[in-house]
Protein backbone atom coordinates (compact mmCIF):
# COMPACT_ATOMS: atom_id res chain seq x y z
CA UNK A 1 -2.83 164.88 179.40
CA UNK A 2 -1.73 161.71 181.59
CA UNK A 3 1.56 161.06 181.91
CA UNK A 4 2.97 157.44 181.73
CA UNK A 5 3.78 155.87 185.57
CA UNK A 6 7.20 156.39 186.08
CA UNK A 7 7.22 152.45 186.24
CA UNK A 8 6.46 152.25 182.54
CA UNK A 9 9.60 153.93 181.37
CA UNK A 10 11.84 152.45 178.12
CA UNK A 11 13.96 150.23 180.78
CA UNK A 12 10.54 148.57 181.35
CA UNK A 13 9.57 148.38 177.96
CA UNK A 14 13.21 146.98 177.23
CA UNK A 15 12.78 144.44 179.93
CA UNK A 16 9.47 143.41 178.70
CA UNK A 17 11.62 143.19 175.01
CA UNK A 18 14.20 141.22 176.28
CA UNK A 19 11.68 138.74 178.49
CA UNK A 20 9.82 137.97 175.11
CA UNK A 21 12.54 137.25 173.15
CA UNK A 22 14.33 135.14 175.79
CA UNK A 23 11.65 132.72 175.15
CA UNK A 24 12.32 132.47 171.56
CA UNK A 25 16.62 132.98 171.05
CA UNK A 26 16.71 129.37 171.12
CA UNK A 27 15.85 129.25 167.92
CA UNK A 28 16.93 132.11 166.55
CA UNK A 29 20.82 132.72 167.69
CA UNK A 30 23.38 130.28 167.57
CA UNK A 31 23.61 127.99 170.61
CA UNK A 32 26.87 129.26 171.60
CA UNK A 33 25.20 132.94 171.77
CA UNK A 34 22.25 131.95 173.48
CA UNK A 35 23.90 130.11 176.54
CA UNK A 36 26.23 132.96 176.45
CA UNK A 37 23.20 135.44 177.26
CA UNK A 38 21.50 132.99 179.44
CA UNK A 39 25.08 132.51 181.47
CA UNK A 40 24.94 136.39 181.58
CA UNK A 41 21.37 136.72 182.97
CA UNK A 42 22.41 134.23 185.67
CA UNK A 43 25.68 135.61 186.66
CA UNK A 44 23.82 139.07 187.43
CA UNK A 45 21.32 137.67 189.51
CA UNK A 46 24.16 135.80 192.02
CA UNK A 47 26.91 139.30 191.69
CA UNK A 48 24.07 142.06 192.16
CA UNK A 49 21.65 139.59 193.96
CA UNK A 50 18.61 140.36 191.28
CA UNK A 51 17.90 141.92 188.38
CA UNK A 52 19.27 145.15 186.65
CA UNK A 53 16.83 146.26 185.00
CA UNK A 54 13.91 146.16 187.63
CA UNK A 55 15.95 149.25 189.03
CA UNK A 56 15.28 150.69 186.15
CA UNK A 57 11.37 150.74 186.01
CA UNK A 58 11.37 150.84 190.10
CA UNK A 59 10.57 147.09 190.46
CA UNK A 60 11.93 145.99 194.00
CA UNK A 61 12.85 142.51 193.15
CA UNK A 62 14.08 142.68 196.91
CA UNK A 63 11.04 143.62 198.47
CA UNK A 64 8.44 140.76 198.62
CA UNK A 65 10.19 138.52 196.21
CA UNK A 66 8.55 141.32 193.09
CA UNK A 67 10.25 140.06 190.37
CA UNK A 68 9.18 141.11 186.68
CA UNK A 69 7.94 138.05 185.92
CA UNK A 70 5.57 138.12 188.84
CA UNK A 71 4.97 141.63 187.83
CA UNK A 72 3.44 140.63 184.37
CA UNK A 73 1.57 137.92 185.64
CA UNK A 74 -0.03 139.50 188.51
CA UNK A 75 -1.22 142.44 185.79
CA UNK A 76 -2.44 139.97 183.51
CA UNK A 77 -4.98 139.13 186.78
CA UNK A 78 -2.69 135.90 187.35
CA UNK A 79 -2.12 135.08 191.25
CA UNK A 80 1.57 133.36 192.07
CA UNK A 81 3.66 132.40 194.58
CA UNK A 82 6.33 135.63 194.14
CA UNK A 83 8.54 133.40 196.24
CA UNK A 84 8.77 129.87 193.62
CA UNK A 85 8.27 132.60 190.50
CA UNK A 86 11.56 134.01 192.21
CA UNK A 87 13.23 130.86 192.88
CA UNK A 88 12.11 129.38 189.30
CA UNK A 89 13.29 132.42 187.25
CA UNK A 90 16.45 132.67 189.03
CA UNK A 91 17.68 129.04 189.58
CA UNK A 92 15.55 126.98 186.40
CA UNK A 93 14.57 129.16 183.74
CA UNK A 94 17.11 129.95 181.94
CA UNK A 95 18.35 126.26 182.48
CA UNK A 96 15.92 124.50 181.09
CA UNK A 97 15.74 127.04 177.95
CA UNK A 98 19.41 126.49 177.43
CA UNK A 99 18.71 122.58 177.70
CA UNK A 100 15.89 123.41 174.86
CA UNK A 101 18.96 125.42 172.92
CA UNK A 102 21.00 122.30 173.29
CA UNK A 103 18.35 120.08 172.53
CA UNK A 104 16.62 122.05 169.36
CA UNK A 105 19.93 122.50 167.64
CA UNK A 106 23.17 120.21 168.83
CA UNK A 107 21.30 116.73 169.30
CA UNK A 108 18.24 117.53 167.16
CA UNK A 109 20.61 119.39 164.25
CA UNK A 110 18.37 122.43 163.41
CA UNK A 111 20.12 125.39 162.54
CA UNK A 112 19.50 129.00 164.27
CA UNK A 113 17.15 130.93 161.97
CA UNK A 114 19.11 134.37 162.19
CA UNK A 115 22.75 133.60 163.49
């Protein structure tokens, strides 16, 4: 019987959870929620200098700048740049999906589809 790598534990599949549906809050939560959660995911990466929950599914985001994203890429048989992955996840990513938050529902007027 194989045993599931210790790196694809529930915090991983959580991670990989919360990555998808980061992608698609802004259309789904209230704005006001979603830069909330996007404010939170950025405030842990400048107190605890990376991510939670890659210490979770042993993901040294410290070591060679291995950050999830990377991570799924890299298994999906994409090559990156772990360093401008790194610096775009944790200075422009969740910028530029709260500008499509602001965007989609304050200046455009569509409402969230859940809350």
């Amino acid at each position: 019987m194989q045993t599931i790598p210790s790196t694809l534990n529930a915090t991983y599949w959580l991670h990989f959870g919360l990555t998808v549906l980061s992608w698609f809050i802004p259309f789904l939560f209230d704005w006001r929620l979603v830069l909330c959660a996007y404010s939170i995911v950025l405030l842990q990466f400048v107190v605890f200098g990376g991510c939670l929950m890659n210490r979770g599914h042993a993901l040294d985001d410290a070591e060679n700048d291995h950050t999830f994203y990377a991570h799924l890429l890299e298994n999906a048989g994409i090559s990156v740049n772990r360093s401008k992955v790194k610096n775009f996840v944790r200075s422009w990513l969740y910028v530029v999906l709260g500008s499509v938050t602001v965007l989609w529902q304050v200046i455009l007027g569509h409402n969230a589809l859940l809350f």
